[in-house]
C-alpha atoms as a PDB file:
ATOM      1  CA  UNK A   1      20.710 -50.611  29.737  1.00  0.00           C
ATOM      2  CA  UNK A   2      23.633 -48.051  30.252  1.00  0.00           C
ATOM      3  CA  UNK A   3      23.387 -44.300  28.320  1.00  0.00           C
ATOM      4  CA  UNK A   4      24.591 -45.321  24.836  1.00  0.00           C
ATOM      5  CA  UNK A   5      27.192 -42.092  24.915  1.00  0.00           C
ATOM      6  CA  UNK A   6      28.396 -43.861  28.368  1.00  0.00           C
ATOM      7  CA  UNK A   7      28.741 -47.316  27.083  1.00  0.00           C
ATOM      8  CA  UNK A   8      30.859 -45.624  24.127  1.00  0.00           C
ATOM      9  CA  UNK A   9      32.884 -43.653  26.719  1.00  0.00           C
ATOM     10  CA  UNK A  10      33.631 -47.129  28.933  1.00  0.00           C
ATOM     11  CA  UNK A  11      34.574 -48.734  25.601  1.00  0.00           C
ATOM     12  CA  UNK A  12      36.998 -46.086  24.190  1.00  0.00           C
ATOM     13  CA  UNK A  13      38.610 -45.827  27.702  1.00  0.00           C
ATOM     14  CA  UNK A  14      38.805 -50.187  27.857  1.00  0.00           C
ATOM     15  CA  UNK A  15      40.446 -50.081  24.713  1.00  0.00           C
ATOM     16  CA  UNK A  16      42.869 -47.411  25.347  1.00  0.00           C
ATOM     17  CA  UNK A  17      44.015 -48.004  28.490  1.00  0.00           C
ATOM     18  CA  UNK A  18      45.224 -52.043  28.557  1.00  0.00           C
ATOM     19  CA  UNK A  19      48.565 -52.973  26.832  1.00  0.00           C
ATOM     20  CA  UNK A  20      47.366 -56.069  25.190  1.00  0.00           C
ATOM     21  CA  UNK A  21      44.472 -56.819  22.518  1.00  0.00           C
ATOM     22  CA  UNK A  22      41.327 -57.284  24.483  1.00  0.00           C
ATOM     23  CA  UNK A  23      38.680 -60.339  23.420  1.00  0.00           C
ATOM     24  CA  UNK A  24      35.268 -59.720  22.245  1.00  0.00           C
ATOM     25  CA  UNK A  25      34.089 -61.444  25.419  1.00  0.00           C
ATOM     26  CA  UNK A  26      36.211 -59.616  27.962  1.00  0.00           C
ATOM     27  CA  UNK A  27      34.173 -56.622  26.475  1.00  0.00           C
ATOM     28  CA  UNK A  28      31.027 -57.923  26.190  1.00  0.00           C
ATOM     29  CA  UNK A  29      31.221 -59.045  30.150  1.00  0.00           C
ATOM     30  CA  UNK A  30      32.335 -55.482  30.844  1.00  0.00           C
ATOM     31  CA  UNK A  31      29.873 -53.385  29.145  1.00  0.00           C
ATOM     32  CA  UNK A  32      27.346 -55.368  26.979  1.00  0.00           C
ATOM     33  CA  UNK A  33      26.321 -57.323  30.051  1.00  0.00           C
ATOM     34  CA  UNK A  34      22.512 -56.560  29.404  1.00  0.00           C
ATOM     35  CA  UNK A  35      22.352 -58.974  26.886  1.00  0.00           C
ATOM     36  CA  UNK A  36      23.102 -62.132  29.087  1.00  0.00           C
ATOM     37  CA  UNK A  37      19.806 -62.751  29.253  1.00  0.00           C
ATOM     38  CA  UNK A  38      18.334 -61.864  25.806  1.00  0.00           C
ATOM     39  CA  UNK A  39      17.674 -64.873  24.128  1.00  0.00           C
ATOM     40  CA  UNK A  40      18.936 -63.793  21.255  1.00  0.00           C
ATOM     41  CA  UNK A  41      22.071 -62.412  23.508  1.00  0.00           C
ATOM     42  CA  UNK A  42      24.831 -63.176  20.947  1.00  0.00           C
ATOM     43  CA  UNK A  43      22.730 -61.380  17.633  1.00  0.00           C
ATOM     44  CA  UNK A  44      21.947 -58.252  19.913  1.00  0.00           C
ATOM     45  CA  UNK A  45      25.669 -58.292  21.376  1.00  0.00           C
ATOM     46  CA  UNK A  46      27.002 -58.196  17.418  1.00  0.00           C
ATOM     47  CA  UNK A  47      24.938 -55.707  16.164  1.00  0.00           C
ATOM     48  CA  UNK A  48      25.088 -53.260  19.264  1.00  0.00           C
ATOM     49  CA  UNK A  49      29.198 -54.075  19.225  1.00  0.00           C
ATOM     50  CA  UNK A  50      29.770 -53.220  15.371  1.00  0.00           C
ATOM     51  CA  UNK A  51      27.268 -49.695  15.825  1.00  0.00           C
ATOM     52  CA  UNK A  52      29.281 -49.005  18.629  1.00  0.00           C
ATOM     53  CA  UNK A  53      32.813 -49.882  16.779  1.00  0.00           C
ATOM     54  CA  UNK A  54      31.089 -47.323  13.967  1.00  0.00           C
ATOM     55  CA  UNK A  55      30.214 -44.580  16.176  1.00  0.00           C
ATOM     56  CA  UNK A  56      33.616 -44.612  17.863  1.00  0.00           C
ATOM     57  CA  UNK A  57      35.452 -45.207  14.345  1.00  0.00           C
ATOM     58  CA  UNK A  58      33.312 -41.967  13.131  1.00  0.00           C
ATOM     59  CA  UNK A  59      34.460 -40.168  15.985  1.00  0.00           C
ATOM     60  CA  UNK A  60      38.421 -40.797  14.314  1.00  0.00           C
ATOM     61  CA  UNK A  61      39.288 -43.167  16.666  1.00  0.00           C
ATOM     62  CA  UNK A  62      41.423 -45.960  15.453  1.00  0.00           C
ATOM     63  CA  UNK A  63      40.702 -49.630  16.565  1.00  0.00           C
ATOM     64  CA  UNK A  64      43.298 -52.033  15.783  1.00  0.00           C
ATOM     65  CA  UNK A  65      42.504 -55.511  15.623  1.00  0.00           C
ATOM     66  CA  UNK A  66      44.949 -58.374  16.180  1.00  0.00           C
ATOM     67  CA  UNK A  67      45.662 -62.030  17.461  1.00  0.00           C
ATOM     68  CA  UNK A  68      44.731 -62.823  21.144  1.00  0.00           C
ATOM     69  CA  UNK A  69      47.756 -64.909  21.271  1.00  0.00           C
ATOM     70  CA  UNK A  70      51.240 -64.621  19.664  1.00  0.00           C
ATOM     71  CA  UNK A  71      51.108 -68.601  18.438  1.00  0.00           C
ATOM     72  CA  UNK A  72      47.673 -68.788  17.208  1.00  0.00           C
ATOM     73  CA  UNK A  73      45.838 -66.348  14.942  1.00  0.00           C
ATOM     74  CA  UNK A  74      42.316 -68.075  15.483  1.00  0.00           C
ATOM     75  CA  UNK A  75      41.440 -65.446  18.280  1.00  0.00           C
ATOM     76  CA  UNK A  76      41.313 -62.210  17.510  1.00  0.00           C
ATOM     77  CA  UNK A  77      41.164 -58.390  19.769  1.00  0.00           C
ATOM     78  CA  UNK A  78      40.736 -55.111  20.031  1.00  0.00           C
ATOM     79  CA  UNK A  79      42.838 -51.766  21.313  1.00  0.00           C
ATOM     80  CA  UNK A  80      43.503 -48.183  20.385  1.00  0.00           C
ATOM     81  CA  UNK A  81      46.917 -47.220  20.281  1.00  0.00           C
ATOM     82  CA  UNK A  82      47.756 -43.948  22.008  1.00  0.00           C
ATOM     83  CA  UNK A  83      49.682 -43.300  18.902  1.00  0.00           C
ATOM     84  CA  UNK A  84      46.842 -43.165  16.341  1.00  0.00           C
ATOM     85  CA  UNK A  85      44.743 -41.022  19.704  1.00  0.00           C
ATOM     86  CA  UNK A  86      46.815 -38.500  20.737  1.00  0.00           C
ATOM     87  CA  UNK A  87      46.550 -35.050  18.408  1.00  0.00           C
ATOM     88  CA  UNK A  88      49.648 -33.665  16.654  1.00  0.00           C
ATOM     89  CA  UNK A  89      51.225 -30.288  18.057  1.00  0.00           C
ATOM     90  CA  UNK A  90      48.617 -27.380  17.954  1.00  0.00           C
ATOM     91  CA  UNK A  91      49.945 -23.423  18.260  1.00  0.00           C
ATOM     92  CA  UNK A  92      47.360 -21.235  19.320  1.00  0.00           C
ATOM     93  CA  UNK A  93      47.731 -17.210  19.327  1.00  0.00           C
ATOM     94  CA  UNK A  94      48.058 -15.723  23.058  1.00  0.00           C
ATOM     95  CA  UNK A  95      44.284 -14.835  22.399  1.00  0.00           C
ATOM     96  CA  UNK A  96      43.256 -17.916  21.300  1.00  0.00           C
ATOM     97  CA  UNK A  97      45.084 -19.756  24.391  1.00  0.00           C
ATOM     98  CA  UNK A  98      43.507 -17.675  26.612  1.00  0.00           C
ATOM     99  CA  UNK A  99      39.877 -18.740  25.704  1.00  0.00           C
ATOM    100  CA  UNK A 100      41.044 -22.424  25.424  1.00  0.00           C
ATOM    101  CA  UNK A 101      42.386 -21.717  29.270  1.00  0.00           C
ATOM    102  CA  UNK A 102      38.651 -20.089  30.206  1.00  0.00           C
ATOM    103  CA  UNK A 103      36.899 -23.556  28.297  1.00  0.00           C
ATOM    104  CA  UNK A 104      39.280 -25.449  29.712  1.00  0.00           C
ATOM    105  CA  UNK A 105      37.636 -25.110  33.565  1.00  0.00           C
ATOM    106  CA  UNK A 106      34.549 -26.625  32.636  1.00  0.00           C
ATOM    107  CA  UNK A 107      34.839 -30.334  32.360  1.00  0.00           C
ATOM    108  CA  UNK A 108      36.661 -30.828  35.550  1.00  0.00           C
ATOM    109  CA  UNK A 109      33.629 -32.277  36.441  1.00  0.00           C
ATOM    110  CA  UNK A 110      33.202 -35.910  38.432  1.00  0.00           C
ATOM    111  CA  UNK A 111      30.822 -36.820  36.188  1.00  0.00           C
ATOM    112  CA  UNK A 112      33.397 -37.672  33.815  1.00  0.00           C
ATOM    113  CA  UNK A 113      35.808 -39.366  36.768  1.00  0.00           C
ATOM    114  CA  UNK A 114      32.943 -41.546  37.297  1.00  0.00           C
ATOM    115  CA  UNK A 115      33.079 -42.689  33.725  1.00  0.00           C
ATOM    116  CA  UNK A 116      36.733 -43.601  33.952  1.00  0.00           C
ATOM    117  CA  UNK A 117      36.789 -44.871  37.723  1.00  0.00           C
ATOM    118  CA  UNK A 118      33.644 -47.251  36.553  1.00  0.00           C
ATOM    119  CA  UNK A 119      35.629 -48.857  33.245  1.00  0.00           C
ATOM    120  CA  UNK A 120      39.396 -48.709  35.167  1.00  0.00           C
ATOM    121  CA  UNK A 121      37.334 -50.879  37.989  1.00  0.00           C
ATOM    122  CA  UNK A 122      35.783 -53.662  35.058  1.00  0.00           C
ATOM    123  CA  UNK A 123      38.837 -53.907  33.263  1.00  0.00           C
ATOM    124  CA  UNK A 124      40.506 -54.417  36.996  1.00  0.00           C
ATOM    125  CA  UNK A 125      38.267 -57.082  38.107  1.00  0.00           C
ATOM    126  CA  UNK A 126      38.826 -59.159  35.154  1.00  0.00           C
ATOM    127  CA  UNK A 127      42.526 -58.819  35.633  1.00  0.00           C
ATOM    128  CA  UNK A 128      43.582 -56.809  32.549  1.00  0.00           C
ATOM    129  CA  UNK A 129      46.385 -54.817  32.583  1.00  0.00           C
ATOM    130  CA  UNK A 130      46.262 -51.698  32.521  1.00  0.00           C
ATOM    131  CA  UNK A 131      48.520 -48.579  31.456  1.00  0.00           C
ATOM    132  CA  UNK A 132      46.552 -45.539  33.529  1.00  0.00           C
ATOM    133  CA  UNK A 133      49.125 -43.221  32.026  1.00  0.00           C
ATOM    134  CA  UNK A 134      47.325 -43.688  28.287  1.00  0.00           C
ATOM    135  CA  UNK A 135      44.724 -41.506  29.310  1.00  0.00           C
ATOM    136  CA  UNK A 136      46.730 -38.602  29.843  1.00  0.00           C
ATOM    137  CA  UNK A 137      46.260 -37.566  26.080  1.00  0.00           C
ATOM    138  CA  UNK A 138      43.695 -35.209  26.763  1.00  0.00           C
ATOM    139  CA  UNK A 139      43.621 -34.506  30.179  1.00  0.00           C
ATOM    140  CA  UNK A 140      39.718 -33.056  31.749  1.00  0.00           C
ATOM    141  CA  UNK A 141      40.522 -29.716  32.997  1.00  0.00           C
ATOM    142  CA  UNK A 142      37.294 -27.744  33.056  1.00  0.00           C
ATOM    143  CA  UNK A 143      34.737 -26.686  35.724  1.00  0.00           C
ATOM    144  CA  UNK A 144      31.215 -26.387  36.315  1.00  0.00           C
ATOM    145  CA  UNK A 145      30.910 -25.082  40.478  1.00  0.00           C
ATOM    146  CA  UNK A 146      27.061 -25.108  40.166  1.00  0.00           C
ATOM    147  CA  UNK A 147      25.500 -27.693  42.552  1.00  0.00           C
ATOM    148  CA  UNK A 148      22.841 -28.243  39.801  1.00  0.00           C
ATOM    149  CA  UNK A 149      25.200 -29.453  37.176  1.00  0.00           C
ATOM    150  CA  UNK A 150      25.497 -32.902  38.097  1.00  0.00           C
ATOM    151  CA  UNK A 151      21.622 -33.410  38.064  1.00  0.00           C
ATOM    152  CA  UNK A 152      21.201 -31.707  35.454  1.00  0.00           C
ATOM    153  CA  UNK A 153      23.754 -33.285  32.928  1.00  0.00           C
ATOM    154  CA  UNK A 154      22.352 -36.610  34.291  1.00  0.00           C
ATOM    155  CA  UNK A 155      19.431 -36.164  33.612  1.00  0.00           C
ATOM    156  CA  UNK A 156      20.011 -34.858  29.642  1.00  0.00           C
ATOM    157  CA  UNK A 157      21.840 -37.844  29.516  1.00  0.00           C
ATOM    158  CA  UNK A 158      19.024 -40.386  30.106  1.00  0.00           C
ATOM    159  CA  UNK A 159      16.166 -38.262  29.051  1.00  0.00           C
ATOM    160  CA  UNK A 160      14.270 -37.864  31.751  1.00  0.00           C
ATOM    161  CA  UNK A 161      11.912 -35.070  33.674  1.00  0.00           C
ATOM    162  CA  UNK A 162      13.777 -33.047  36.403  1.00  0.00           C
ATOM    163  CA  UNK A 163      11.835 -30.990  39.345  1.00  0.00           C
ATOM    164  CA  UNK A 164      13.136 -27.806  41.007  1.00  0.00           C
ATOM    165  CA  UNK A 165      12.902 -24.613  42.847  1.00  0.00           C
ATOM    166  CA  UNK A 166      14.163 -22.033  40.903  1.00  0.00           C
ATOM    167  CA  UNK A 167      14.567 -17.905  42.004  1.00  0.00           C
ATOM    168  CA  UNK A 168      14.254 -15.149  39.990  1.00  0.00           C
ATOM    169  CA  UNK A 169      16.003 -11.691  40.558  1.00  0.00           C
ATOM    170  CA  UNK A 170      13.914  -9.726  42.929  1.00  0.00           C
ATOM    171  CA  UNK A 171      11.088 -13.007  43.223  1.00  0.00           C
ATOM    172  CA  UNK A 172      10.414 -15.971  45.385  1.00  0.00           C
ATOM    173  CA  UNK A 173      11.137 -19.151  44.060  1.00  0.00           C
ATOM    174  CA  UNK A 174       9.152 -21.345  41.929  1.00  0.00           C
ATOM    175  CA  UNK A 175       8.524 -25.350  40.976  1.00  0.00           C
ATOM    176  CA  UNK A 176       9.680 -25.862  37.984  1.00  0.00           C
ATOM    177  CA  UNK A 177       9.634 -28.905  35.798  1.00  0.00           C
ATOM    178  CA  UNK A 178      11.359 -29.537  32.952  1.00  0.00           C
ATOM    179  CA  UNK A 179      12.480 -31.794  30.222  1.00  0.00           C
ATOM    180  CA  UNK A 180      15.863 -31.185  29.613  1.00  0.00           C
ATOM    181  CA  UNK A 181      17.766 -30.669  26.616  1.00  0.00           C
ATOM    182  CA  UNK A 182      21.097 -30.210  27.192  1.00  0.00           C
ATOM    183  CA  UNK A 183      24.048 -28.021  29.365  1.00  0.00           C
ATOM    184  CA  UNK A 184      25.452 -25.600  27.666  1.00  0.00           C
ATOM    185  CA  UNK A 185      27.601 -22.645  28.832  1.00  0.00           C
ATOM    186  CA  UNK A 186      26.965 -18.834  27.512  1.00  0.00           C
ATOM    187  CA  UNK A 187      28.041 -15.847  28.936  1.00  0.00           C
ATOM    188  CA  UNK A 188      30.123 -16.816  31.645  1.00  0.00           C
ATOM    189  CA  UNK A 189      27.503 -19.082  33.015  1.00  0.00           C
ATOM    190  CA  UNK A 190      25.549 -22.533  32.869  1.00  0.00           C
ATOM    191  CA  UNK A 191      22.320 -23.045  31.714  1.00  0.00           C
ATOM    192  CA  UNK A 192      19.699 -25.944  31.651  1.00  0.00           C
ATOM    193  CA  UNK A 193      17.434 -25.725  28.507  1.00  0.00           C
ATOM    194  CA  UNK A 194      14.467 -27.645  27.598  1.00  0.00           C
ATOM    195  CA  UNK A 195      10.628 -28.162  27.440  1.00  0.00           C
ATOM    196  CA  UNK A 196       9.081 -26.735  30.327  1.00  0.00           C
ATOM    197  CA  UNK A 197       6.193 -29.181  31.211  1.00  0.00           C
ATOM    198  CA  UNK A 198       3.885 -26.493  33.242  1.00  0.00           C
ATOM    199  CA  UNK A 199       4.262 -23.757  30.434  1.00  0.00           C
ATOM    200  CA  UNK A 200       4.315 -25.930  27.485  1.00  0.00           C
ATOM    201  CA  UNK A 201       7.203 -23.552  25.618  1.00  0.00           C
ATOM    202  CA  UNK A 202      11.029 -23.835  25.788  1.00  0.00           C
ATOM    203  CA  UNK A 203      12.821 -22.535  28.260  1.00  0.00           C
ATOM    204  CA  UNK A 204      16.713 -21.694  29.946  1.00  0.00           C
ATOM    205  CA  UNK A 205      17.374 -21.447  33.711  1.00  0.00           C
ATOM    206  CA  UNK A 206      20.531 -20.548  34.550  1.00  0.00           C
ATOM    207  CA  UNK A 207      21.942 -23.092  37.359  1.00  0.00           C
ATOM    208  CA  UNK A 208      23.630 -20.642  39.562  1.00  0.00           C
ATOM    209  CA  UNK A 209      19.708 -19.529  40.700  1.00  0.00           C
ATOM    210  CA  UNK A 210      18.393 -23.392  41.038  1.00  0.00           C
ATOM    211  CA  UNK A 211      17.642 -23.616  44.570  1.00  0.00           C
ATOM    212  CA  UNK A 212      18.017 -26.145  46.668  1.00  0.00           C
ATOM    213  CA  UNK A 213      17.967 -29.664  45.175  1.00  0.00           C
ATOM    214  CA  UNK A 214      17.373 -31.395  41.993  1.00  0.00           C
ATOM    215  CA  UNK A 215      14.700 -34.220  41.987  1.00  0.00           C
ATOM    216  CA  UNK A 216      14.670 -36.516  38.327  1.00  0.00           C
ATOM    217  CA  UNK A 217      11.138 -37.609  38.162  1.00  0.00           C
ATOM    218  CA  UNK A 218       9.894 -41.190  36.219  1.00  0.00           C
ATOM    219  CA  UNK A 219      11.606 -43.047  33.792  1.00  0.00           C
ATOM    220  CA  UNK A 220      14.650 -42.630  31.541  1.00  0.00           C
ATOM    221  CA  UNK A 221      13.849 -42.263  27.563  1.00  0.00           C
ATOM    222  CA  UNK A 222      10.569 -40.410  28.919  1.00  0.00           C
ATOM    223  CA  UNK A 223      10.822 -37.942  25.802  1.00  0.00           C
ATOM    224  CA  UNK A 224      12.565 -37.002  22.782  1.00  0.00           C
ATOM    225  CA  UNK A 225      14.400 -33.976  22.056  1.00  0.00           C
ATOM    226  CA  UNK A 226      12.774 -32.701  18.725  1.00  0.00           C
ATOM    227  CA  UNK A 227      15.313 -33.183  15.901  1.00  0.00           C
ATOM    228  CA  UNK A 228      17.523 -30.651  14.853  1.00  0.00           C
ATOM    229  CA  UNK A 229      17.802 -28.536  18.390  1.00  0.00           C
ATOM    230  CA  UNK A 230      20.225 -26.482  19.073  1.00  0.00           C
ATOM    231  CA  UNK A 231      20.605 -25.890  22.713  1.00  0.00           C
ATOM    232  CA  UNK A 232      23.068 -23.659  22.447  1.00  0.00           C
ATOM    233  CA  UNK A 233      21.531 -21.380  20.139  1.00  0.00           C
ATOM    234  CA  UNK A 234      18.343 -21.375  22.439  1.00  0.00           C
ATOM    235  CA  UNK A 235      20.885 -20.391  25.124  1.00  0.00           C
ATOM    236  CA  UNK A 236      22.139 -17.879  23.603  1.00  0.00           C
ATOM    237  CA  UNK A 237      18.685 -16.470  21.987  1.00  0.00           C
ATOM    238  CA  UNK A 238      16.822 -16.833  25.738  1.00  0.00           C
ATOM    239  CA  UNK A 239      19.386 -15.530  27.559  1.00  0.00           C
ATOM    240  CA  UNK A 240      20.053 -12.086  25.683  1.00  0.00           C
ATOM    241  CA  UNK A 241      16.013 -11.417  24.772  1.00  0.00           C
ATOM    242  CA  UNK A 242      16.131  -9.822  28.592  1.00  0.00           C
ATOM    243  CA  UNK A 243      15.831  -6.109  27.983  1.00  0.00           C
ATOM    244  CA  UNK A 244      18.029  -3.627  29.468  1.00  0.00           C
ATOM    245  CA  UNK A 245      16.856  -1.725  32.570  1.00  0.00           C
ATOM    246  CA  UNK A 246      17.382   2.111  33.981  1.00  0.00           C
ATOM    247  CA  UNK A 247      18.871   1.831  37.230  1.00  0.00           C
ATOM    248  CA  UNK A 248      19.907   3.963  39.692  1.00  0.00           C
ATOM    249  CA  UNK A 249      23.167   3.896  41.912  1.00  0.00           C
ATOM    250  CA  UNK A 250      24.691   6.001  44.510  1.00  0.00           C
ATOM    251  CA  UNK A 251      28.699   5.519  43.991  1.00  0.00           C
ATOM    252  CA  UNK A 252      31.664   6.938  46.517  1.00  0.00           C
ATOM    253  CA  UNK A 253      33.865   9.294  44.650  1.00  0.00           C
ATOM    254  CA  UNK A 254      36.674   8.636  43.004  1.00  0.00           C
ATOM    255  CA  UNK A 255      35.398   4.778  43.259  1.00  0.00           C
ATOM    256  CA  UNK A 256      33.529   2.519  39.905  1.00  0.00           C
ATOM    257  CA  UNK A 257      35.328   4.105  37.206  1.00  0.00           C
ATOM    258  CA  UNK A 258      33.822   1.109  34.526  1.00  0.00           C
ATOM    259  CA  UNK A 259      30.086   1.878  35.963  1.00  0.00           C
ATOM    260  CA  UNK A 260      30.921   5.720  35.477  1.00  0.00           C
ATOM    261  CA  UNK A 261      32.075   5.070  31.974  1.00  0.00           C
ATOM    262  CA  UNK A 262      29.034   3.399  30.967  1.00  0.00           C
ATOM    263  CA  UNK A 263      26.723   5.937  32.838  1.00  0.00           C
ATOM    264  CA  UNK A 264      23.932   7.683  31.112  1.00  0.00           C
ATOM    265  CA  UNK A 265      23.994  10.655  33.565  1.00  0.00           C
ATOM    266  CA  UNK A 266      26.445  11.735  37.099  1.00  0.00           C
ATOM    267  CA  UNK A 267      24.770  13.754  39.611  1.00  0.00           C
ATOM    268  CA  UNK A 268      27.814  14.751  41.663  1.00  0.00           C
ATOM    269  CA  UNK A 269      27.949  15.628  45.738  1.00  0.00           C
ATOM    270  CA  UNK A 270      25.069  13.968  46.768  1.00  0.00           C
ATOM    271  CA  UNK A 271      23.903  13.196  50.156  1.00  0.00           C
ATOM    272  CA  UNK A 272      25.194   9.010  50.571  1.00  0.00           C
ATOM    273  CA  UNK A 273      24.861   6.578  53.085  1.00  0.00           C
ATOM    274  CA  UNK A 274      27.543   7.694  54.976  1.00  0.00           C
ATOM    275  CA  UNK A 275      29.604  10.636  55.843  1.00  0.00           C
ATOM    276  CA  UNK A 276      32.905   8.885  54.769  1.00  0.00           C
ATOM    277  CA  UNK A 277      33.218  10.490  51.800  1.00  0.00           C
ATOM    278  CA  UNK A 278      31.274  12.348  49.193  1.00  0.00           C
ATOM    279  CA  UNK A 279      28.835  10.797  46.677  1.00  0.00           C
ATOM    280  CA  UNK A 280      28.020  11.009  43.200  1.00  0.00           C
ATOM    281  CA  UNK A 281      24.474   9.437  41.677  1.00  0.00           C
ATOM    282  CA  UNK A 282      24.983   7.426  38.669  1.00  0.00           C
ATOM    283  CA  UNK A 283      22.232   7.163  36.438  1.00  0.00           C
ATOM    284  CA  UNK A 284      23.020   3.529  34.211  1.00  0.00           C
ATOM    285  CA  UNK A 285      21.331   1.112  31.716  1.00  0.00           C
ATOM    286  CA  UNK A 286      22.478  -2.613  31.460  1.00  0.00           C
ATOM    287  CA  UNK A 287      21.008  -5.683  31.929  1.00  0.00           C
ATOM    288  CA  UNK A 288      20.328  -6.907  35.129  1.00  0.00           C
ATOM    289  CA  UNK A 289      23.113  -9.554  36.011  1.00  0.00           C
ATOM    290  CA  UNK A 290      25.878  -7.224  34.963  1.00  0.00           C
ATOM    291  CA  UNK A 291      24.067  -4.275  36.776  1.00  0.00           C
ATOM    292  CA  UNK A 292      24.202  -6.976  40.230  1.00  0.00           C
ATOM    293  CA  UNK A 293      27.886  -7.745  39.555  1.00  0.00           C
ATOM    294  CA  UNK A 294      28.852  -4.023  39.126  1.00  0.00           C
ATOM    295  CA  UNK A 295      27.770  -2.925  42.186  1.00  0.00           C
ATOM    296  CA  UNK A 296      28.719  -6.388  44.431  1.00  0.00           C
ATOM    297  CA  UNK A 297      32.459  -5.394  43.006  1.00  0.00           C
ATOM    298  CA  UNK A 298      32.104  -2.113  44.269  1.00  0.00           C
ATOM    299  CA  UNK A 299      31.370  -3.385  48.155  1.00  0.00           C
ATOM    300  CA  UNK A 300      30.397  -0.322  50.776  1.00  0.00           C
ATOM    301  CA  UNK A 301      31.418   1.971  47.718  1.00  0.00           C
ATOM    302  CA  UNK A 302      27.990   1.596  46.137  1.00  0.00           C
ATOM    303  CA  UNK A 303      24.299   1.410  47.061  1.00  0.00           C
ATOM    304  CA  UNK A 304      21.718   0.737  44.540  1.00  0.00           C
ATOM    305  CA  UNK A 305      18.401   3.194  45.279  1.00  0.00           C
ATOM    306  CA  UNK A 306      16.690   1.470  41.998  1.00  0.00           C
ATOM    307  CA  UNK A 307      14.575  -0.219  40.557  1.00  0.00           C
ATOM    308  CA  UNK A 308      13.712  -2.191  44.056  1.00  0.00           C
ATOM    309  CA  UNK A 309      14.000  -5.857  41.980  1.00  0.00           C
ATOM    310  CA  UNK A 310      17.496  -4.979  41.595  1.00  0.00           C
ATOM    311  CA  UNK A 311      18.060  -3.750  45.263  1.00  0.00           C
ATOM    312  CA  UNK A 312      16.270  -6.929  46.492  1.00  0.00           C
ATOM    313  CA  UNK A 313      18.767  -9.364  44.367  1.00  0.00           C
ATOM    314  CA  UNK A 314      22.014  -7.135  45.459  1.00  0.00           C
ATOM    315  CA  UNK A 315      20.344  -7.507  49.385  1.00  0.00           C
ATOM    316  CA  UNK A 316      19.924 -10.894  48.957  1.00  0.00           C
ATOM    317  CA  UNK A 317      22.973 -11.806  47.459  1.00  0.00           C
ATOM    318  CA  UNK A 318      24.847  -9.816  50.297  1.00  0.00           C
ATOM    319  CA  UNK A 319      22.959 -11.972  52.764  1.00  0.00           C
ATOM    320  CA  UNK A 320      24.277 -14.913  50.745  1.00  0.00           C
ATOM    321  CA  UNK A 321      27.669 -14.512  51.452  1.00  0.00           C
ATOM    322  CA  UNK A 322      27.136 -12.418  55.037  1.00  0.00           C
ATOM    323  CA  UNK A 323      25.354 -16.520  55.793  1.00  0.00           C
END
């Protein structure tokens, strides 16, 4: 049986996209086909149809019902208008737009295209017309680059246990399994949360360090997300209980003015690297990732002399992109 939250998606789009009413039976063929062989098909169609026509109406989505046929009212359909779907104008402050813009990159994601491509391709083979240009109301426009996030949004989706190797700053990599949650974004970056089978606690890995690929193990529906999580809260709450760390980084001269600002202490004319130009030692506390990104912005204008976790991950991201 299709994900409940994909069947609704395949519905909304059915309805919204054809120019005409659309039977009961056109859309029980397209997306209620599980119940062909139920023998009591027509009861479970019904009751799944009218939850579904609920879900989508408590959603504010409009269905319209009217005659099949322009002569006869003993018929009748279903369709959403793009009139009662599309939203009235919005005006955001320049702020405001600007972290709608950021939000916006994340759901340009062909997870969703698969959605659409899958429903456009029923209503095609039954030879209903379609109006493509409907779905333009809210047009996807976000972005999630993370190999991962395909897997791992699949996998939320129908519930079930994913497997992989995942690398810590300054470690070798791990198995992991986990039961996921949910995908949720915080702090610039995605993160998988959920049960972690081997530790038996609640975890977050973020999906940029998921190596490699990721394997879904056993059935779908193989657990239940305990009522009233909030992923994102977890997300947020995991990912900013990492405690700052003391580091130590040799900067060029007249170079990282924002890691100078934030510097606890500035040893200047020190011996560097290089003979290029003179050095100053920085003495800084952050937490880790921001520490990494600091000095990978800086390029052959900073060298990190400690902690050596924090060398290792700026070495080994270096090696990432010398590969």
């Amino acid at each position: 049986m299709a994900e409940k939250s994909e069947r609704l998606l395949n519905l909304y789009i059915m309805l919204l996209a054809q120019t005409r009413f659309v039977s009961k039976q056109d859309i029980r063929r397209a997306h209620y086909g599980e119940y062909a062989d139920n023998p009591r098909g027509d009861e479970a169609f019904e009751k799944a149809f009218e939850r579904d026509k609920e879900d989508l109406r408590e959603l504010g989505v409009v269905i319209e019902i009217g005659s099949l046929d322009h002569y006869f009212d003993d018929e009748q359909g279903y369709r959403i208008s793009p009139d009662t779907s599309s939203l009235p104008e919005i005006r955001f402050e320049a702020d405001e737009a600007a972290v709608l813009g950021i939000a916006a990159r994340a759901w340009e994601q062909h997870t969703l295209a698969r959605a659409t491509t899958e429903a456009m391709r029923k209503l095609a083979a039954q030879g209903v017309e379609i109006d493509t240009s409907r779905l333009d109301l809210v047009p996807p426009s976000l972005r999630a680059e993370e190999p991962a996030f395909d897997a791992c949004w699949d996998a939320t989706q129908k519930r079930r246990v994913i497997a992989f190797d995942y690398r810590r700053p300054g470690q070798a990599a791990t198995r992991r399994q986990l039961q996921p949650w949910g995908v949720v974004r915080s702090s610039g970056r995605w993160y998988v949360v959920g049960h972690d089978v081997d530790r038996e606690a609640e975890r977050v890995f973020r999906l940029s360090r998921v190596q490699g690929k990721v394997t879904a193990l056993g059935k779908s529906g193989a657990y239940a997300v305990p009522p009233g999580t909030d992923v994102k809260a977890i997300a947020d709450r995991l990912v900013h209980s990492t405690p700052d760390i003391d580091a130590t980084v040799l900067v060029r001269q007249r170079a990282g003015v924002a890691l100078r600002r934030s510097a606890t202490s500035i040893e200047e004319d020190v011996t560097g690297p290089d003979a290029l130009s003179a050095w100053d030692r920085l003495g800084v506390t952050g937490q880790f990732r921001d520490l990494v990104n600091a000095v990978l912005s800086l390029g052959p204008s900073a060298l990190v002399e400690g902690p050596h976790e924090l060398r290792s991950d700026v070495l080994a991201r270096l090696a990432e992109v010398a590969r």
